[in-house]
C-alpha atoms as a PDB file:
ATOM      1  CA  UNK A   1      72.822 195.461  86.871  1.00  0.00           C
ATOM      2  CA  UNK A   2      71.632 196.501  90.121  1.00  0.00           C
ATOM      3  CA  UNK A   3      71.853 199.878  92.135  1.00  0.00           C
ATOM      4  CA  UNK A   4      74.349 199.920  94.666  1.00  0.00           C
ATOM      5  CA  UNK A   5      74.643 202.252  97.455  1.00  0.00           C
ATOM      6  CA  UNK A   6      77.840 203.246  98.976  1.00  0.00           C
ATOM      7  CA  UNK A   7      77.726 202.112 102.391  1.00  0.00           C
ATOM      8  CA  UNK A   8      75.386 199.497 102.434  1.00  0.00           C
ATOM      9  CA  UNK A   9      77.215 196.458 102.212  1.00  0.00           C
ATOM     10  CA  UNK A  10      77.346 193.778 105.316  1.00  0.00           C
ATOM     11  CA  UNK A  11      80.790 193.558 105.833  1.00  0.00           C
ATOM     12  CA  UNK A  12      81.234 191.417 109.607  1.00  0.00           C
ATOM     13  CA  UNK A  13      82.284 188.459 107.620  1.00  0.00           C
ATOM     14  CA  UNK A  14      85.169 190.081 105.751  1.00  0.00           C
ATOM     15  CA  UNK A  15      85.762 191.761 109.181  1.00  0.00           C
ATOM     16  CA  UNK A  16      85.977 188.369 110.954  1.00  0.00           C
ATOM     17  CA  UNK A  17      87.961 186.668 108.168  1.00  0.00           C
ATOM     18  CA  UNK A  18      90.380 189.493 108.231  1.00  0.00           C
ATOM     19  CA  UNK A  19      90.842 189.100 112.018  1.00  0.00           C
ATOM     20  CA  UNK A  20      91.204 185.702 111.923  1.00  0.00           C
ATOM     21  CA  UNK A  21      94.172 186.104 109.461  1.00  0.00           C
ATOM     22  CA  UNK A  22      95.949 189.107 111.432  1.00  0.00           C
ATOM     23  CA  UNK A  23      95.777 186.929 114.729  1.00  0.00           C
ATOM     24  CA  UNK A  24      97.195 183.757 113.158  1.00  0.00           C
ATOM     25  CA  UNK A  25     100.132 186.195 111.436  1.00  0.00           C
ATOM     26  CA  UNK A  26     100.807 187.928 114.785  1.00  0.00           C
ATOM     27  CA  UNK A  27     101.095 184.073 116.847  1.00  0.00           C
ATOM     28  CA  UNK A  28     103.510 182.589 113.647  1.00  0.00           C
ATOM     29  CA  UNK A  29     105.608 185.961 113.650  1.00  0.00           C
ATOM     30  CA  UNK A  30     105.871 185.329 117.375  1.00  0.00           C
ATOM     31  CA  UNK A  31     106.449 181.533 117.309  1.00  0.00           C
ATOM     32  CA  UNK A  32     109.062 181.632 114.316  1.00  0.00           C
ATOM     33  CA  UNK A  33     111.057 185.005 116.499  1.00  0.00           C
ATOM     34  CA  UNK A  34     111.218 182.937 119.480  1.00  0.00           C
ATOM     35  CA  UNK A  35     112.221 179.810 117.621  1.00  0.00           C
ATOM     36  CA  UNK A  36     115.327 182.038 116.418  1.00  0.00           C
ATOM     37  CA  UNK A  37     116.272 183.072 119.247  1.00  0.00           C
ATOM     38  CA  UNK A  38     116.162 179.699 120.841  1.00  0.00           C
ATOM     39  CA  UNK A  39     117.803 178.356 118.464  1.00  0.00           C
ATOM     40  CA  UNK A  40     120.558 181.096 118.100  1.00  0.00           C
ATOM     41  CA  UNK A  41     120.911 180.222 122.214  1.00  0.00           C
ATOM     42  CA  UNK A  42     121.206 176.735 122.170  1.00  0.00           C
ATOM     43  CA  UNK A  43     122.754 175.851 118.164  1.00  0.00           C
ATOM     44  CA  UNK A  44     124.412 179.025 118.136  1.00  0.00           C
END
């Protein structure tokens, strides 16, 4: 196997992957809150 060193390891993809994901869950938790309370307005 090889050596690894703690530390070492490129980690901007995972980074930007990770980002990615936390942006699109932030804008759908957003969307699907003000879809409720649209909907609670105007079905409700």
């Amino acid at each position: 196997m090889a050596e690894h060193e703690h530390g070492t390891m490129d980690s901007s993809t995972q980074e930007k992957t990770f980002e990615g994901f936390m942006t699109f869950v932030t804008r759908t938790v957003i969307f699907l809150i003000v879809l409720l309370v649209l909907m609670a307005i105007f079905i409700g």
